[in-house]
Every structure is written in C-alpha cells, then in structure tokens.
C-alpha atoms as a PDB file:
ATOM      1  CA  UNK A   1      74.912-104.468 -41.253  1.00  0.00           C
ATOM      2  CA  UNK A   2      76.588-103.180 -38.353  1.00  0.00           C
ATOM      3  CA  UNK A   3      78.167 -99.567 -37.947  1.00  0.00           C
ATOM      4  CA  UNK A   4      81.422 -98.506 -36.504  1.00  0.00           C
ATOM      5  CA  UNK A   5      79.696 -98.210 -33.121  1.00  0.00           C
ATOM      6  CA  UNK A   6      78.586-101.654 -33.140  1.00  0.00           C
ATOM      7  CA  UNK A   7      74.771-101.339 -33.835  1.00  0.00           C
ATOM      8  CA  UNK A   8      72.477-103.531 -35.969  1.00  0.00           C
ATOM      9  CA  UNK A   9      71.031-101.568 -38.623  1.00  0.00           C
ATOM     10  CA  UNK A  10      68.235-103.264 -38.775  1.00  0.00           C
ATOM     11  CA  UNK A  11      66.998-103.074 -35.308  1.00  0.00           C
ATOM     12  CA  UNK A  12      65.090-100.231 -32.807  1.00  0.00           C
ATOM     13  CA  UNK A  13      67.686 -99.119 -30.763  1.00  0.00           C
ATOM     14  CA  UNK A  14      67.162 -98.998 -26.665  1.00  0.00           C
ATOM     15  CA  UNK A  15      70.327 -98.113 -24.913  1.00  0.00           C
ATOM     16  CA  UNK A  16      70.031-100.081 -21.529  1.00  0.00           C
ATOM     17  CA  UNK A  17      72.614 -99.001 -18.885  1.00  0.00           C
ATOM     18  CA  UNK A  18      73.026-102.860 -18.406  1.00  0.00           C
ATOM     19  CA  UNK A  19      76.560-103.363 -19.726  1.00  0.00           C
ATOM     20  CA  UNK A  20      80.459-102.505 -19.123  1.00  0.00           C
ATOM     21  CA  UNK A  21      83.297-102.714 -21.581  1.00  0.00           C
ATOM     22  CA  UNK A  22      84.966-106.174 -22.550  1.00  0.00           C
ATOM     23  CA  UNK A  23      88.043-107.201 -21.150  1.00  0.00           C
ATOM     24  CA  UNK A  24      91.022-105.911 -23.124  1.00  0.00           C
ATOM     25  CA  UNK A  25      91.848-108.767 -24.711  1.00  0.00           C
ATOM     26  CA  UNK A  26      88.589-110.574 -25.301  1.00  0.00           C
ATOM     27  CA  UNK A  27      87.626-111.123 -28.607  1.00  0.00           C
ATOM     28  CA  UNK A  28      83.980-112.114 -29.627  1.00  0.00           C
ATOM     29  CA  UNK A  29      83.630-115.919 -30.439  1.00  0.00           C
ATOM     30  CA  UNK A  30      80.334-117.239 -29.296  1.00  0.00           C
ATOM     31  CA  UNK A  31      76.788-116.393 -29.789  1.00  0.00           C
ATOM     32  CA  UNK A  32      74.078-117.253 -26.848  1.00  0.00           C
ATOM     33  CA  UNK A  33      70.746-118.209 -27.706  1.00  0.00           C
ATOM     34  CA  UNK A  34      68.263-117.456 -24.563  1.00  0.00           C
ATOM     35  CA  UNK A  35      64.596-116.964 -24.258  1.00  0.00           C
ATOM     36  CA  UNK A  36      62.244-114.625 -21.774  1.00  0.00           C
ATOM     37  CA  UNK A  37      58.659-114.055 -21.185  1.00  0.00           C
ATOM     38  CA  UNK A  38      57.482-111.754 -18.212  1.00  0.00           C
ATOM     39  CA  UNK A  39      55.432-112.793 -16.930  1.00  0.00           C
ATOM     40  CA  UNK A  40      56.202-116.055 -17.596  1.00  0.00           C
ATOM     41  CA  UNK A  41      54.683-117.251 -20.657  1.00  0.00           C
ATOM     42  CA  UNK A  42      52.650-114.208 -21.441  1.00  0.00           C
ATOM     43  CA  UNK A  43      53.940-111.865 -24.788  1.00  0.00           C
ATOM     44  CA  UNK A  44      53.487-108.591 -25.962  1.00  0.00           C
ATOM     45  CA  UNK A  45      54.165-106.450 -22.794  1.00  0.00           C
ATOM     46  CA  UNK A  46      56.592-104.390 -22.349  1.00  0.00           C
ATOM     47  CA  UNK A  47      57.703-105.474 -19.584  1.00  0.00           C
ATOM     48  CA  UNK A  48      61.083-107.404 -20.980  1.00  0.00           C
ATOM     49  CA  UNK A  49      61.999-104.014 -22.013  1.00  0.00           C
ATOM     50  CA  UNK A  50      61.630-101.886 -18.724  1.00  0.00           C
ATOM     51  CA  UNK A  51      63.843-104.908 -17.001  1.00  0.00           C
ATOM     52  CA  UNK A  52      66.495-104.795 -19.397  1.00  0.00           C
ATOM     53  CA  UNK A  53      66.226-100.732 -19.274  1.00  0.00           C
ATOM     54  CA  UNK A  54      66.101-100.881 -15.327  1.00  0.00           C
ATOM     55  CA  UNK A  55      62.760 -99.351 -15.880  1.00  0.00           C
ATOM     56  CA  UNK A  56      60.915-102.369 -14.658  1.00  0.00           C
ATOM     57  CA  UNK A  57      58.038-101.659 -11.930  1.00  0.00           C
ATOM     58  CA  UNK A  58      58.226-104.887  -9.468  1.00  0.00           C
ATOM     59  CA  UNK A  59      55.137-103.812  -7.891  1.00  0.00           C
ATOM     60  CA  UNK A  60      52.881-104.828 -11.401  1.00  0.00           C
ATOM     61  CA  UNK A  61      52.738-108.238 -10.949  1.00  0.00           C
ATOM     62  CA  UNK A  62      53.989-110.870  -8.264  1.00  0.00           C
ATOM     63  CA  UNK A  63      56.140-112.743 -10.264  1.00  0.00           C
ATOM     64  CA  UNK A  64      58.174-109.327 -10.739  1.00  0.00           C
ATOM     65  CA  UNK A  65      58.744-109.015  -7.166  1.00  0.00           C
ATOM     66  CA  UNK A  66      61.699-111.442  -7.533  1.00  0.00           C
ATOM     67  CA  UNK A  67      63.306-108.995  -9.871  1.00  0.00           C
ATOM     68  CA  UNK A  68      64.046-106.122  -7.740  1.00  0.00           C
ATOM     69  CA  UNK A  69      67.490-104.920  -8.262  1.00  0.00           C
ATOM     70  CA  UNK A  70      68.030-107.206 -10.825  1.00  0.00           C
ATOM     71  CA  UNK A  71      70.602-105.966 -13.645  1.00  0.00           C
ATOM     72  CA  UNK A  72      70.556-107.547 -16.475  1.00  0.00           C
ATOM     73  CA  UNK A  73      70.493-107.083 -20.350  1.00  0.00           C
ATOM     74  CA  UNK A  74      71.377-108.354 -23.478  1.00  0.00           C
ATOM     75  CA  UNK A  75      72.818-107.427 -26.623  1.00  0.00           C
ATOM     76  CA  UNK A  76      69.420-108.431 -28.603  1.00  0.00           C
ATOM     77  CA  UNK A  77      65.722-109.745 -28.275  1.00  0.00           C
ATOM     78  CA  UNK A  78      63.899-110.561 -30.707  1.00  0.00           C
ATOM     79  CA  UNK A  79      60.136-110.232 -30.082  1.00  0.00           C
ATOM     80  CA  UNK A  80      57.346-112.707 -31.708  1.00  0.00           C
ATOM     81  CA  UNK A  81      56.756-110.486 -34.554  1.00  0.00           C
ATOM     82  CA  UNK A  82      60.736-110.975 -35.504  1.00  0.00           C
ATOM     83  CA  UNK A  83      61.118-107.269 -34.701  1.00  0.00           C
ATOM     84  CA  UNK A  84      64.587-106.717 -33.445  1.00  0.00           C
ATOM     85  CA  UNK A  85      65.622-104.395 -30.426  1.00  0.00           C
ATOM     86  CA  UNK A  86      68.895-104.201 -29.367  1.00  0.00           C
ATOM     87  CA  UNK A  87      69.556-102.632 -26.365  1.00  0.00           C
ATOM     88  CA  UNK A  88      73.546-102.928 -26.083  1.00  0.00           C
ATOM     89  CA  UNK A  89      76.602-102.609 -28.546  1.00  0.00           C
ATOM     90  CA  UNK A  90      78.128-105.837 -29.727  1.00  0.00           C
ATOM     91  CA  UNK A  91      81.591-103.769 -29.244  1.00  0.00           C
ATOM     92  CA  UNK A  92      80.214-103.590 -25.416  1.00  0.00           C
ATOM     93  CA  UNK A  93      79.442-106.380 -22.407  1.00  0.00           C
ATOM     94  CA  UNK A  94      75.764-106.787 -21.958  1.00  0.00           C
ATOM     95  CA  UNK A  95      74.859-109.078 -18.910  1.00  0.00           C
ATOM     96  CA  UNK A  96      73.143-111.876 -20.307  1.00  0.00           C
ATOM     97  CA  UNK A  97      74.775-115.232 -19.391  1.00  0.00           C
ATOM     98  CA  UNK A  98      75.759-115.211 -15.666  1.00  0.00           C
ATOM     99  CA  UNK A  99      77.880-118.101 -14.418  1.00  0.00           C
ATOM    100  CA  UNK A 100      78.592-119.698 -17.440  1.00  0.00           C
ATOM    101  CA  UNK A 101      81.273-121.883 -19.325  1.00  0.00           C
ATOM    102  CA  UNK A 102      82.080-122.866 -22.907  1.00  0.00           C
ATOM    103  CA  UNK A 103      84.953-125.017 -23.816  1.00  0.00           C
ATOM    104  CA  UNK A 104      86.487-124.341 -20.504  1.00  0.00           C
ATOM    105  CA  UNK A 105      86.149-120.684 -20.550  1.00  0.00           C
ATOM    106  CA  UNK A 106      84.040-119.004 -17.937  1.00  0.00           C
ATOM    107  CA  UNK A 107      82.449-115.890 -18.127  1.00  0.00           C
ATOM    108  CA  UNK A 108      81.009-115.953 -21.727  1.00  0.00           C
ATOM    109  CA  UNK A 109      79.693-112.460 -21.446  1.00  0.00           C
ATOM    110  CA  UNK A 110      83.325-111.345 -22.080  1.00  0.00           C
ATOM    111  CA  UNK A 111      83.136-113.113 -25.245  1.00  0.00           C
ATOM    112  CA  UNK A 112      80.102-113.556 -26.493  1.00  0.00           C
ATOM    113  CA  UNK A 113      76.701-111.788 -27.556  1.00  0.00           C
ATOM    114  CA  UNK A 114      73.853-112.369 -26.599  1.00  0.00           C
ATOM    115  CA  UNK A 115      70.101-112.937 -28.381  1.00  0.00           C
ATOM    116  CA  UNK A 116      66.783-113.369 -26.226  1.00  0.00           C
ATOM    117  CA  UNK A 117      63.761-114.580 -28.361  1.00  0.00           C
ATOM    118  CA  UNK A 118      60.534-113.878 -26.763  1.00  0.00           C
ATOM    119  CA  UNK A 119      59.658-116.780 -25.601  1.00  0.00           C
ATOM    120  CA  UNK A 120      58.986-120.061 -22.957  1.00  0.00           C
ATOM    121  CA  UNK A 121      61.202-123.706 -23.171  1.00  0.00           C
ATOM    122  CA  UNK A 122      58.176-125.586 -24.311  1.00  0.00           C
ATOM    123  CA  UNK A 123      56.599-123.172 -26.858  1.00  0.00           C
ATOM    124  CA  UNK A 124      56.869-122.947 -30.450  1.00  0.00           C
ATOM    125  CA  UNK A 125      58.546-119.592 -31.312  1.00  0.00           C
ATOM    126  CA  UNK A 126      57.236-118.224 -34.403  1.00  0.00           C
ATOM    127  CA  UNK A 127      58.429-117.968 -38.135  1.00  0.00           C
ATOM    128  CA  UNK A 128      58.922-114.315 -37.947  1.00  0.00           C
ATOM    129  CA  UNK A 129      61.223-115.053 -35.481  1.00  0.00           C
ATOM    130  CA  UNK A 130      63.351-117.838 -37.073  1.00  0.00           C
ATOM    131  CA  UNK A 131      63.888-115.501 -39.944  1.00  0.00           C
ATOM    132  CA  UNK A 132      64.969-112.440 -37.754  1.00  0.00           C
ATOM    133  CA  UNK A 133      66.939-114.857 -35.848  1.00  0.00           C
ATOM    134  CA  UNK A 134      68.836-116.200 -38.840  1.00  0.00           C
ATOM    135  CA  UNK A 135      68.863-113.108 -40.358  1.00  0.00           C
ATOM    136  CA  UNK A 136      70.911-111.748 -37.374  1.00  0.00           C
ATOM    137  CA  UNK A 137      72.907-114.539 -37.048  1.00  0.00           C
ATOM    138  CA  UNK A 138      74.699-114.414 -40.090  1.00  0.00           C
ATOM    139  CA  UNK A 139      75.250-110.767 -40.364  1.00  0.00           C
ATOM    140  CA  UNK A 140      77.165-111.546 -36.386  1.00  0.00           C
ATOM    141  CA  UNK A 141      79.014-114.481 -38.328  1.00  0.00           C
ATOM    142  CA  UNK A 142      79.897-111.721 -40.979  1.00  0.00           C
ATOM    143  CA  UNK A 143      81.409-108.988 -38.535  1.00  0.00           C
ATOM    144  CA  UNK A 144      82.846-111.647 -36.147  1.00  0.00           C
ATOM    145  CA  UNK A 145      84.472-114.204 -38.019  1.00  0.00           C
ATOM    146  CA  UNK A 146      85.489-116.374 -34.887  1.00  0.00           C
ATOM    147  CA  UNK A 147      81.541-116.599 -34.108  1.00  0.00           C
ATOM    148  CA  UNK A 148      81.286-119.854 -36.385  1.00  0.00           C
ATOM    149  CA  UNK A 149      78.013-122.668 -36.403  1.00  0.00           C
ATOM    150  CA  UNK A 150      79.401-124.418 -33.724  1.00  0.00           C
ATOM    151  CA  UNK A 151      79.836-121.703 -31.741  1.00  0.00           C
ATOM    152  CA  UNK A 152      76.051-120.848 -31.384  1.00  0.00           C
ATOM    153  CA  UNK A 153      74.960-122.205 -28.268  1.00  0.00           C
ATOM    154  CA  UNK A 154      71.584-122.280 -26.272  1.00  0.00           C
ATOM    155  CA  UNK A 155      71.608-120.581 -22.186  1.00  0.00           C
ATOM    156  CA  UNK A 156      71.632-124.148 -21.290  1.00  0.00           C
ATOM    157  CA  UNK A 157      74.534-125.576 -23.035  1.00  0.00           C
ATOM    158  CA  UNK A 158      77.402-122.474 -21.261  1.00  0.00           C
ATOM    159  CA  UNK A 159      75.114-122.855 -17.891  1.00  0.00           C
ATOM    160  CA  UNK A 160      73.663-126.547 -17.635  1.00  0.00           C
ATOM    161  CA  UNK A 161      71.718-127.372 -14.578  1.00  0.00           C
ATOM    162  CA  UNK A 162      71.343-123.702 -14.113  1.00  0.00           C
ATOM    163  CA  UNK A 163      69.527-122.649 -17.465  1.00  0.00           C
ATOM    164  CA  UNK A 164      67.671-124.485 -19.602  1.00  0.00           C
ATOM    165  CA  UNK A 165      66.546-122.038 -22.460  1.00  0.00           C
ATOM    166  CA  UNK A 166      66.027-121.929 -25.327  1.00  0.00           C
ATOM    167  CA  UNK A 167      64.421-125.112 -24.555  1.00  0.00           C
ATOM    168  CA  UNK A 168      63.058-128.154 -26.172  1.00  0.00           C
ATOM    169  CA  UNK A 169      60.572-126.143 -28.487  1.00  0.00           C
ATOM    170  CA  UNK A 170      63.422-124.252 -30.407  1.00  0.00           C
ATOM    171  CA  UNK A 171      64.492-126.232 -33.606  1.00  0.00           C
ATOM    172  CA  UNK A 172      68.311-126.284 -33.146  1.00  0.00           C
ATOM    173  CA  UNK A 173      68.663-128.640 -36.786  1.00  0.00           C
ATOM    174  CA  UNK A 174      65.965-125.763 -38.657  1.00  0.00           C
ATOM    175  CA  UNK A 175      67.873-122.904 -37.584  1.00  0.00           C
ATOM    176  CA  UNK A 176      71.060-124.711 -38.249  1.00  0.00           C
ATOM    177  CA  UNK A 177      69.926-125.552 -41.671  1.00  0.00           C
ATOM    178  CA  UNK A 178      68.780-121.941 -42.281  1.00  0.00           C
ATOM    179  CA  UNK A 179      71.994-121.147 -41.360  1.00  0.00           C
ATOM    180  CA  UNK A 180      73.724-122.445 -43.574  1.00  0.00           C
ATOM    181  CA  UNK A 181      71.064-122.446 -46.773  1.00  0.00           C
ATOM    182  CA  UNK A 182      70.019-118.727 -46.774  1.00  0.00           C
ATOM    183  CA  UNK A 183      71.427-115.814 -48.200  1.00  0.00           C
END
C-alpha cells in the first residue's frame, strides 16, 4: 500500500513544500485525526489545496486574509467524496499538529502523521469518507506497527484548549469499530 518512498498508492499525489525530515531518531507512533473547511464550512473548493501547496490567494475571500504566510500541510486529506490526496511522505514531517502533546511527548509532528477530513466540528462527514478513512488507517497500522488503536487521536486530544477537531460530529466508537471489523 505504500512504496519505498513512502506514498499511498491509492491516493493523487500533490507534493506540498510544507514539510522537513524527522528527527533522527523518531519513529512513527501516532496518527492525528484533524478536519478543515476554507472557508469555513463551505466544500468542494480548492482552496485547502492551494494552502497546503502555498498556492493559496489570501486576497479571495476575507476569512483567507488570516492565512498569509501561513505554512502548513499534512501528510493526507481526505475530501467528502473519500478521494484521497496526499501531499507529503509518511517517511517525511508534514506540519500539521503545532504545539501539541501525547503521553508527555511534545511535538507530535516528529512522530506522527497526519489525516485532514474535509470537514467542520459539528457536521456529519460522509460515508465515503469513513471508508477512505478506515481504509487508510489500517494500511498506516500495517507499515507502522507502533501506530496501534489507541494511538489514533483527534487535533483536540495532542492540543486541548487549542484545537478542537475532529469535533463532536465524527463517530470516534464507528470508526473504531470499523477499525477493527474490516478487512
């Protein structure tokens, strides 16, 4: 599922320049669930792309104004249809999580990857994307042993008070379920 290079073979691939190489001796253990609409709560643009490409025009719409400069990515996103993009290697640091702890540890992007469903806190994300989601999951699990059920967190749980995505609308005890139930 993923090559040598650490790319999902079943996703559209968007290098973003968003990323730098892990720490030496970080090993990947965690898996960060996160969600993004831009503007908020609007889908389908392509928008989330051009930020995490550094592409994004902060001029088309006010909310984007707060974005200038901004440098950010993440290793996946998963888009309402379930389609898949991933924009950096799992073998590489994307810059997804910020401040963050888990278990003690700060800086989870050393550790960690990182998925971003399209999506708001308080609505439903779709079935295509559950199944994507899951699908993804497991073949991570697969190529990174250490990256176990309990170590696939929400934004909120490594950054509390800070974050609070993916928010009540994702179904933590589904996915969980789906987890562990499909092949």
């Amino acid at each position: 599922m993923f090559d040598e290079l650490g790319f999902y073979s079943f996703a559209l691939q968007r290098v973003s320049p968003h990323f730098n190489a892990r720490p030496a001796n970080a090993s990947i253990s965690l898996l960060v669930v996160h969600n993004i609409s831009l503007p908020p709560g609007e889908f389908g643009h392509p928008y989330i792309d051009e930020l995490f490409m550094g592409t994004l025009d902060c001029q088309a719409h006010p909310f984007f104004r707060d974005l200038q400069g901004l440098r950010v990515s993440s290793h996946f996103l998963i888009r309402r249809d379930g389609q898949v993009v991933q924009y950096v290697s799992t073998l590489s640091r994307a810059w997804h999580a910020g401040q963050s702890v888990f278990q003690g540890r700060t800086d989870c992007n050393d550790f960690s990857i990182g998925i971003e469903l399209e999506g708001t806190d308080r609505l439903p994300y779709s079935t295509d994307q559950y199944h994507s989601l899951v699908t993804l999951s497991r073949a991570i699990m697969h190529t990174y042993p250490a990256v176990t059920l309990g170590r696939i967190v929400g934004h909120t749980d490594i950054a509390p008070g800070r974050k609070t995505d993916p928010g009540v609308a994702f179904d933590w005890a589904g996915f969980r379920q789906r987890i562990r139930t499909e092949a």
